[in-house]
PDB file of N, CA and C in Angstrom:
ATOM      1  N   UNK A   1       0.838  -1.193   0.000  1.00  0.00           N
ATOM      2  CA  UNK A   1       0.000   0.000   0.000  1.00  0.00           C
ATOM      3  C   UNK A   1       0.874   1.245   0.000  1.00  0.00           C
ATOM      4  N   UNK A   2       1.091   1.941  -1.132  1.00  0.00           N
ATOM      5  CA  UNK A   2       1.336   3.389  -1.000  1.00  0.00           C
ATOM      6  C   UNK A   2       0.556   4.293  -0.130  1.00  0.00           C
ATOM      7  N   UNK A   3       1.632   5.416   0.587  1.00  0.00           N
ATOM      8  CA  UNK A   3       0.973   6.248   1.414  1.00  0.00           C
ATOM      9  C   UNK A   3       1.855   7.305   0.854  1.00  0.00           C
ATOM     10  N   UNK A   4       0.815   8.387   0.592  1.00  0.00           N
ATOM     11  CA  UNK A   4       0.894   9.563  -0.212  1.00  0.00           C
ATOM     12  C   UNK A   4       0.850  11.064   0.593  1.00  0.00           C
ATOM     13  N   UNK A   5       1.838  11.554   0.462  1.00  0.00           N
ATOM     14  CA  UNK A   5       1.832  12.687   2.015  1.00  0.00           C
ATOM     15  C   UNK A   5       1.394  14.216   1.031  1.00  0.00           C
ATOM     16  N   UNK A   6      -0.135  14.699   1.138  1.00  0.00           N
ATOM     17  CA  UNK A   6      -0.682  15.667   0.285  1.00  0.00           C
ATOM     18  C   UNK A   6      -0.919  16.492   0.782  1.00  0.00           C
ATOM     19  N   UNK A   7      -0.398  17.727   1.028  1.00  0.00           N
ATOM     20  CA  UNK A   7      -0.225  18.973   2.484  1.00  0.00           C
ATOM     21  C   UNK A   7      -1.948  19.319   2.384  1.00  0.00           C
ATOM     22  N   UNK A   8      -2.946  19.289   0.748  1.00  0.00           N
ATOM     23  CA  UNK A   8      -4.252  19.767   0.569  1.00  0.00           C
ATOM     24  C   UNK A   8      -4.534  19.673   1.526  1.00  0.00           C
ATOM     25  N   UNK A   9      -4.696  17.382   1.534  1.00  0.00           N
ATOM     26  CA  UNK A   9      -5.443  16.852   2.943  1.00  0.00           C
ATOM     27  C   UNK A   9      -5.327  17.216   4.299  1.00  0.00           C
ATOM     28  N   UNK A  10      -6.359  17.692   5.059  1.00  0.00           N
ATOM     29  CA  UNK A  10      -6.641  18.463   6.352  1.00  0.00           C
ATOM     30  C   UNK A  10      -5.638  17.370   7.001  1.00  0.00           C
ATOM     31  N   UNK A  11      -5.361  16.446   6.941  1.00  0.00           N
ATOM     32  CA  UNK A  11      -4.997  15.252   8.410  1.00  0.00           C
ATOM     33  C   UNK A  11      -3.598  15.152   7.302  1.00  0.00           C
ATOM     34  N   UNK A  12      -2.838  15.648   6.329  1.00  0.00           N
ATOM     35  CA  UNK A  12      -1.379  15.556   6.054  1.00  0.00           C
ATOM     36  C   UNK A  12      -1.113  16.523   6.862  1.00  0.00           C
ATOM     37  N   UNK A  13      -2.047  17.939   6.641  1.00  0.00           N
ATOM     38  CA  UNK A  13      -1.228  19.003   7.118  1.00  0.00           C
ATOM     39  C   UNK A  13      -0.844  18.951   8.746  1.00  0.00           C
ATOM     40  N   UNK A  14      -1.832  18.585   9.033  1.00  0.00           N
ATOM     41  CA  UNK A  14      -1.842  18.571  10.648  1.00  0.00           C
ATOM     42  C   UNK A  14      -0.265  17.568  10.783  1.00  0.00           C
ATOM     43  N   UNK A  15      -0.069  16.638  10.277  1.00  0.00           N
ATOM     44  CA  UNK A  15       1.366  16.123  10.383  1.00  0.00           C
ATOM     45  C   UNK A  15       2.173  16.656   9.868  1.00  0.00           C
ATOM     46  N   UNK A  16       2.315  17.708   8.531  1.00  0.00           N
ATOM     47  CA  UNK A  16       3.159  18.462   8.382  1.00  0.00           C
ATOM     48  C   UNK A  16       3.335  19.475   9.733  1.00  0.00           C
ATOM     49  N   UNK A  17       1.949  20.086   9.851  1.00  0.00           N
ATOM     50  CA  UNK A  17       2.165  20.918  10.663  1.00  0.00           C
ATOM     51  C   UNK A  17       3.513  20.420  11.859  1.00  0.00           C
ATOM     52  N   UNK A  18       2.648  19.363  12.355  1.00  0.00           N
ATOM     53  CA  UNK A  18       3.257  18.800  13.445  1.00  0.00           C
ATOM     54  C   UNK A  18       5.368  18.957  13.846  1.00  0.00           C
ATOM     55  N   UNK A  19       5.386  18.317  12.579  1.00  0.00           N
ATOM     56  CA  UNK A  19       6.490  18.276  12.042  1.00  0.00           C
ATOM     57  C   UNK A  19       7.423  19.516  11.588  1.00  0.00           C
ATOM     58  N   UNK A  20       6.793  20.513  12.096  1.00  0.00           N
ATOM     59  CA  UNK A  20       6.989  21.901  11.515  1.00  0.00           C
ATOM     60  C   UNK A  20       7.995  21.683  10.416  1.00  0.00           C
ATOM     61  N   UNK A  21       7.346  21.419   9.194  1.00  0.00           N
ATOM     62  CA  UNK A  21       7.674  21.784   7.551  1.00  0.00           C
ATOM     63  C   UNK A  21       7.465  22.452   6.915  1.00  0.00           C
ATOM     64  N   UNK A  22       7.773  23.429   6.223  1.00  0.00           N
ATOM     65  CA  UNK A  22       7.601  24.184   5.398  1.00  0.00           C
ATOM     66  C   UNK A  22       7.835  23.808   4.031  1.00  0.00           C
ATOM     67  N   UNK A  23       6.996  24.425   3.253  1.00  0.00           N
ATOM     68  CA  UNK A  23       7.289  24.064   1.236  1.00  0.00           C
ATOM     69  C   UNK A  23       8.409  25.096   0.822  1.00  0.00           C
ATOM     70  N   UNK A  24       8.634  25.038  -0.186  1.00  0.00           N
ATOM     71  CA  UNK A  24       9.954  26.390  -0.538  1.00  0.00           C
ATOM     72  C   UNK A  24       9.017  27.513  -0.781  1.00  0.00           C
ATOM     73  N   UNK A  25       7.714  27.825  -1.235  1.00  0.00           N
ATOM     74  CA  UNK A  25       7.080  28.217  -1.436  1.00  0.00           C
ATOM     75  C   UNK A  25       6.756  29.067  -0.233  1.00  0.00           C
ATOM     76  N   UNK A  26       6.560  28.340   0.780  1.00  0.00           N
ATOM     77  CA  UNK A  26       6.572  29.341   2.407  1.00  0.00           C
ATOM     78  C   UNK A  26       7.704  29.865   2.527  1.00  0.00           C
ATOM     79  N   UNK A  27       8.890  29.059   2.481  1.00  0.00           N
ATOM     80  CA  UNK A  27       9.852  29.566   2.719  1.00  0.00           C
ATOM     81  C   UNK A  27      10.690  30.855   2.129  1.00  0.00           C
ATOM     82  N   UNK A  28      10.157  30.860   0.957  1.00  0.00           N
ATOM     83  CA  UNK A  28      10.543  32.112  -0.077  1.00  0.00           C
ATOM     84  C   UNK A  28       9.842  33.378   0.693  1.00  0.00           C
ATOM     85  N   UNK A  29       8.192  33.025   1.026  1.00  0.00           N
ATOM     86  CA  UNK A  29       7.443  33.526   1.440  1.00  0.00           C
ATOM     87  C   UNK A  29       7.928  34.793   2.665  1.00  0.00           C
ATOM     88  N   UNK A  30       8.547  34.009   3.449  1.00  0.00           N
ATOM     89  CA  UNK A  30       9.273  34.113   4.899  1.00  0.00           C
ATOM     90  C   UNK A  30      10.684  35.162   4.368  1.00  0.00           C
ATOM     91  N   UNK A  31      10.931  35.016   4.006  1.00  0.00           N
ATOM     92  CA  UNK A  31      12.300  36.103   3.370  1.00  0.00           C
ATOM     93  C   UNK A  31      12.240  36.903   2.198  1.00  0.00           C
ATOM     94  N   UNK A  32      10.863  37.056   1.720  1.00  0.00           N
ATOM     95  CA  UNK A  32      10.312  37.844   0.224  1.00  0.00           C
ATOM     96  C   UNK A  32      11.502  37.742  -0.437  1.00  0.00           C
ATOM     97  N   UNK A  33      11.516  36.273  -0.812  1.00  0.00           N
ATOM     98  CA  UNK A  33      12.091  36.421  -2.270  1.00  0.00           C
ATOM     99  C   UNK A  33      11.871  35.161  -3.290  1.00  0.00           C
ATOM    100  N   UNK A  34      12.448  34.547  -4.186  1.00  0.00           N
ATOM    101  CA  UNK A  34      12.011  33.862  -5.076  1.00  0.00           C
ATOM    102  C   UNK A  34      11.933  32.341  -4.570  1.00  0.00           C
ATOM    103  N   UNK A  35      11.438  31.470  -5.229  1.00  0.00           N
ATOM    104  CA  UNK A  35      11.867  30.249  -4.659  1.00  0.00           C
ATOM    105  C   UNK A  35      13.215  30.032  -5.753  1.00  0.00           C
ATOM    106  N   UNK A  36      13.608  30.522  -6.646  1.00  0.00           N
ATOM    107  CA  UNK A  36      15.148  30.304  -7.427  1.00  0.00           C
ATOM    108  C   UNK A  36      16.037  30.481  -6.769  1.00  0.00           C
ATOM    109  N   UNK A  37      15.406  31.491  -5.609  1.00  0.00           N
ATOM    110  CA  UNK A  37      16.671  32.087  -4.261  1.00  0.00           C
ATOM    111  C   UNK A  37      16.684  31.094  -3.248  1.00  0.00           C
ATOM    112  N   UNK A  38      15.622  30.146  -2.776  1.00  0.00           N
ATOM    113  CA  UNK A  38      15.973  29.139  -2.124  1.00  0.00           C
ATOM    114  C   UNK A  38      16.290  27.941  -2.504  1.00  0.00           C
ATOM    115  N   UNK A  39      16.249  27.862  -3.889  1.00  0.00           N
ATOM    116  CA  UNK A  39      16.827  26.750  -4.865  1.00  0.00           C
ATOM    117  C   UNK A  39      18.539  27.107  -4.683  1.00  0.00           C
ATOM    118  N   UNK A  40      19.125  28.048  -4.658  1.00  0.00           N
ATOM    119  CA  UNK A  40      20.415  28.620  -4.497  1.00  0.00           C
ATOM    120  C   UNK A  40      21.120  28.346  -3.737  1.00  0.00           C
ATOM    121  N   UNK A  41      20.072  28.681  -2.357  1.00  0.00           N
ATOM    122  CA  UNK A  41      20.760  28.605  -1.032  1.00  0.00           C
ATOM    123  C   UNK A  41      20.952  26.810  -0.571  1.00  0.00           C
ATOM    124  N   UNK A  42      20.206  26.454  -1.089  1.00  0.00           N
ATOM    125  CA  UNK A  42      20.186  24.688  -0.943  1.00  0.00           C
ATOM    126  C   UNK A  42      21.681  24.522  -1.839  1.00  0.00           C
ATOM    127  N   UNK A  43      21.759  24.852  -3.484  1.00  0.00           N
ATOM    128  CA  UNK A  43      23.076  24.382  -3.847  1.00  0.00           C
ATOM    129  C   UNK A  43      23.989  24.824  -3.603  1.00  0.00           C
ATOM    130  N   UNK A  44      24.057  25.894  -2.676  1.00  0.00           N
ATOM    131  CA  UNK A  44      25.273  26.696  -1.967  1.00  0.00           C
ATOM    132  C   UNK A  44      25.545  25.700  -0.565  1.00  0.00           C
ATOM    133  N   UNK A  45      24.566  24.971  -0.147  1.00  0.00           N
ATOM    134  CA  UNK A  45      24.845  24.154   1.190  1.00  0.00           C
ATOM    135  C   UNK A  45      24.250  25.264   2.725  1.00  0.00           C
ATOM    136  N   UNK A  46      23.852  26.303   2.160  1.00  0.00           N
ATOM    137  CA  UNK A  46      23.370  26.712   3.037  1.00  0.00           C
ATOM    138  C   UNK A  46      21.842  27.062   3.900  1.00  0.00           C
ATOM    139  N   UNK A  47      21.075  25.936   3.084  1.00  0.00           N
ATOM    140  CA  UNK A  47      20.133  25.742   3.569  1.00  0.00           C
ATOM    141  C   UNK A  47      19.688  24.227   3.290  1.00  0.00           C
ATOM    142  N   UNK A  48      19.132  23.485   4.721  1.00  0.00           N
ATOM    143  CA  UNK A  48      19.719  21.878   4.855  1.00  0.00           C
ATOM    144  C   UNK A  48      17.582  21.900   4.023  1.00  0.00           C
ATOM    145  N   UNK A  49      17.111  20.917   3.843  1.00  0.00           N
ATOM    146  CA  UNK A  49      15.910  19.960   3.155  1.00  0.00           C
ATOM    147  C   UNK A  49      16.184  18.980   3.816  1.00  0.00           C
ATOM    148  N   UNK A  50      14.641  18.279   3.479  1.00  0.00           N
ATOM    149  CA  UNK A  50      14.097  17.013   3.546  1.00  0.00           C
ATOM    150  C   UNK A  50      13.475  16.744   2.413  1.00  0.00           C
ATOM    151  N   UNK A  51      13.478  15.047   1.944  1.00  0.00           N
ATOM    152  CA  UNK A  51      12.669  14.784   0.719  1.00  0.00           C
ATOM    153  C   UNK A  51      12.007  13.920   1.184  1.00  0.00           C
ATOM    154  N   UNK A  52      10.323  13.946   0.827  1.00  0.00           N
ATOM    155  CA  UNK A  52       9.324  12.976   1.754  1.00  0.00           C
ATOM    156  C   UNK A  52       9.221  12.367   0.712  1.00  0.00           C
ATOM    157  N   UNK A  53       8.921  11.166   0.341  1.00  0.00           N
ATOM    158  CA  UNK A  53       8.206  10.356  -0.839  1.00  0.00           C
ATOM    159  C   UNK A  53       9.663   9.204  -0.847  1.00  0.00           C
ATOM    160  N   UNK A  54       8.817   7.709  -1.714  1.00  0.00           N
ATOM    161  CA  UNK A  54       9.705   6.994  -1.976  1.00  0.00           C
ATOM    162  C   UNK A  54      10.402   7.098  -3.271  1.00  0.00           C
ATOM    163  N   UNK A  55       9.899   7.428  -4.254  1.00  0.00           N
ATOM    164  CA  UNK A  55      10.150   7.761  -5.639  1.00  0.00           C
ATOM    165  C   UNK A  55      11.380   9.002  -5.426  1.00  0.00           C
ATOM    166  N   UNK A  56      12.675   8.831  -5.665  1.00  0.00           N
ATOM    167  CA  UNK A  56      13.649   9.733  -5.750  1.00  0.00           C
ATOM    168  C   UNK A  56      13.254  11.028  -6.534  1.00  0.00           C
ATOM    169  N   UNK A  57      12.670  10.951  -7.742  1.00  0.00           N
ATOM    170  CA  UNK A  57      12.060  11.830  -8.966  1.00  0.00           C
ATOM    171  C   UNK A  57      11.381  12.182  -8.687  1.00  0.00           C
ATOM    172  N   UNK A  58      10.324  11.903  -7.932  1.00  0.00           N
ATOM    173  CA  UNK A  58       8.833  12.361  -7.219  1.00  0.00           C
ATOM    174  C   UNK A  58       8.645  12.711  -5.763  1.00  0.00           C
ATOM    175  N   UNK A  59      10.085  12.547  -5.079  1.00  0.00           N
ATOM    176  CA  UNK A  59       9.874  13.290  -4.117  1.00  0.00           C
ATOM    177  C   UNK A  59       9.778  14.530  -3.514  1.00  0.00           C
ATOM    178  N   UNK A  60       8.692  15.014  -2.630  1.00  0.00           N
ATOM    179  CA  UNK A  60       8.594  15.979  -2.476  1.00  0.00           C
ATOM    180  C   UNK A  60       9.268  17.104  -1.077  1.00  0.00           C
ATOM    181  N   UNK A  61       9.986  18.305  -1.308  1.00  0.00           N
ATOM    182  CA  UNK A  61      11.164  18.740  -0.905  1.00  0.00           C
ATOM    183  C   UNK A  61      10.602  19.827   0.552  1.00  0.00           C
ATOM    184  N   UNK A  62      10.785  19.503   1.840  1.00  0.00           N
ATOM    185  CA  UNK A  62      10.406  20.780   2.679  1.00  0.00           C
ATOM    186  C   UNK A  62      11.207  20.704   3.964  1.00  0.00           C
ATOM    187  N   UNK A  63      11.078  22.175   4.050  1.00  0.00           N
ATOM    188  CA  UNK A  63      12.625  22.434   5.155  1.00  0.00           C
ATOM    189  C   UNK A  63      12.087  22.347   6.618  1.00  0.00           C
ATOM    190  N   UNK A  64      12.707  22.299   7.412  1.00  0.00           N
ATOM    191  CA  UNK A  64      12.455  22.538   8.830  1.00  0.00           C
ATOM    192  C   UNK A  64      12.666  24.007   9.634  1.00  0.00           C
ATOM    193  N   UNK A  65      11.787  23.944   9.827  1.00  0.00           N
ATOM    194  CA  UNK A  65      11.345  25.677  10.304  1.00  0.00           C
ATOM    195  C   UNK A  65      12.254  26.279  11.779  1.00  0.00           C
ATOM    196  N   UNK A  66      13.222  24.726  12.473  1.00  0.00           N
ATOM    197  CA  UNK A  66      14.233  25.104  12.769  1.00  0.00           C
ATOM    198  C   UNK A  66      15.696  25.687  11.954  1.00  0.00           C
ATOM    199  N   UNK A  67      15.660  24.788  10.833  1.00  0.00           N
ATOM    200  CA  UNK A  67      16.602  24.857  10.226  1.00  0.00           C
ATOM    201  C   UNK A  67      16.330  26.500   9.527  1.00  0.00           C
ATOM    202  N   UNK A  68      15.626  26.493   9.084  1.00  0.00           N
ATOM    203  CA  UNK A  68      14.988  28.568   8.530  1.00  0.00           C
ATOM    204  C   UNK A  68      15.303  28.995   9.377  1.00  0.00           C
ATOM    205  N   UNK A  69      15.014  29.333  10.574  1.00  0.00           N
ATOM    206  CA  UNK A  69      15.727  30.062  11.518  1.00  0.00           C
ATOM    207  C   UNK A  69      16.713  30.360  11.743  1.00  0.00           C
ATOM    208  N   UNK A  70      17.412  28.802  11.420  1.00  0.00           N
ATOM    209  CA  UNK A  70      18.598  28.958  11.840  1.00  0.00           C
ATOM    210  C   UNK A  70      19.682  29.617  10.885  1.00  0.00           C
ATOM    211  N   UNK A  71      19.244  29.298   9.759  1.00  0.00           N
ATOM    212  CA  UNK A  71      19.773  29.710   8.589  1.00  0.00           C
ATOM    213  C   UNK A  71      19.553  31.637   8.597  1.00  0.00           C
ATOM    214  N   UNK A  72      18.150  31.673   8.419  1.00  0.00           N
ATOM    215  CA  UNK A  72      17.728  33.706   8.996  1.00  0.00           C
ATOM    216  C   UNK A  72      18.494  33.951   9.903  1.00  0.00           C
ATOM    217  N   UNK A  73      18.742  33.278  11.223  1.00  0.00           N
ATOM    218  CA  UNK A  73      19.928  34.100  11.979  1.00  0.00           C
ATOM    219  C   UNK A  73      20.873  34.079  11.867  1.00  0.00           C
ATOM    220  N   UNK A  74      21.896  33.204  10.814  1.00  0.00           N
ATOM    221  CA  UNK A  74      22.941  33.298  10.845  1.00  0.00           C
ATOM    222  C   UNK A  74      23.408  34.402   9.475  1.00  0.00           C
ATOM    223  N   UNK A  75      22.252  34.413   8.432  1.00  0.00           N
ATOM    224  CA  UNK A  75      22.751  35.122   7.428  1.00  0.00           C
ATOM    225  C   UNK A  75      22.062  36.922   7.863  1.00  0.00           C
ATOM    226  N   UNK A  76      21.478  36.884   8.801  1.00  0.00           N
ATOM    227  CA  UNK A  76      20.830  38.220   8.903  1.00  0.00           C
ATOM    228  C   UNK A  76      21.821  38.731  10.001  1.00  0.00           C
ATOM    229  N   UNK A  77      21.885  37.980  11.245  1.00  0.00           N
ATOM    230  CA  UNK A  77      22.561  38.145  12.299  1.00  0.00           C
ATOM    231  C   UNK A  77      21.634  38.609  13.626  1.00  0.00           C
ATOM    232  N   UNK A  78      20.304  37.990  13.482  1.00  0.00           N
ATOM    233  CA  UNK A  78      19.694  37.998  14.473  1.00  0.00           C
ATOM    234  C   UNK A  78      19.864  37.003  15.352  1.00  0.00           C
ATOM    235  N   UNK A  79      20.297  37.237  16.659  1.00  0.00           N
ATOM    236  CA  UNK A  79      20.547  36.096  17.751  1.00  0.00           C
ATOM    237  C   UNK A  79      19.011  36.198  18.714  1.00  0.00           C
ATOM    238  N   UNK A  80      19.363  34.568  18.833  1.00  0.00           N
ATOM    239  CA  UNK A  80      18.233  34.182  20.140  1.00  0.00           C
ATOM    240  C   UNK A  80      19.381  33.730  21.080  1.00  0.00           C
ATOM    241  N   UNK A  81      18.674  34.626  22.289  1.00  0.00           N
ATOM    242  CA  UNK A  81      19.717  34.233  23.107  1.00  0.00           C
ATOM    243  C   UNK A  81      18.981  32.815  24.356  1.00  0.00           C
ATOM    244  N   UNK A  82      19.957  32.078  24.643  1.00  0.00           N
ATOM    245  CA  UNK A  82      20.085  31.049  24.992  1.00  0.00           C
ATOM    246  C   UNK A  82      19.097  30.591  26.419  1.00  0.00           C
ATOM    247  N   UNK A  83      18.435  29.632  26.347  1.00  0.00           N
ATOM    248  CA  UNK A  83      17.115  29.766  27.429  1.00  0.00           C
ATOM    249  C   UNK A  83      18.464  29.003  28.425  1.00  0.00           C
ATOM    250  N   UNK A  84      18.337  29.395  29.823  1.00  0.00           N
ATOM    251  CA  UNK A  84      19.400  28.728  30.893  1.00  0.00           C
ATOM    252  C   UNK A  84      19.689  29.163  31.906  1.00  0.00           C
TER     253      UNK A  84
END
């Protein structure tokens, strides 16, 4: 049985949600700029992905909304300072 992860469906998103994922599409969203600009930053190595699906060709690509952060603070230079 294939299982098909479709952000449409109300009960994917809620596990995307869960999972805090973002599409490049948000993510462009989040820094107003293109998704060609986060296509960039991925082949520059500076922004890490995930690919959900079994099909290598058909899998589908979304970042972790830690990893955006982490990436926004290091290229902007906004610090969170340390809970402790």
């Amino acid at each position: 049985m294939k299982t098909k992860l479709n952000k449409n469906d109300s009960s994917n998103k809620e596990l995307l949600d869960d999972m805090q994922l973002l599409t490049k599409k948000e993510v462009a969203g989040l820094f107003k700029v293109s998704t060609s600009t986060v296509d960039r930053w991925v082949r520059a190595g500076l922004l890490k992905f995930v690919k959900l699906g079994k099909n290598v060709k058909q899998a589908r690509v979304y970042y972790h909304y830690s990893d955006v952060m982490e990436f926004k603070n290091s290229q902007y230079g906004f610090k969170i300072p340390n809970q402790g």
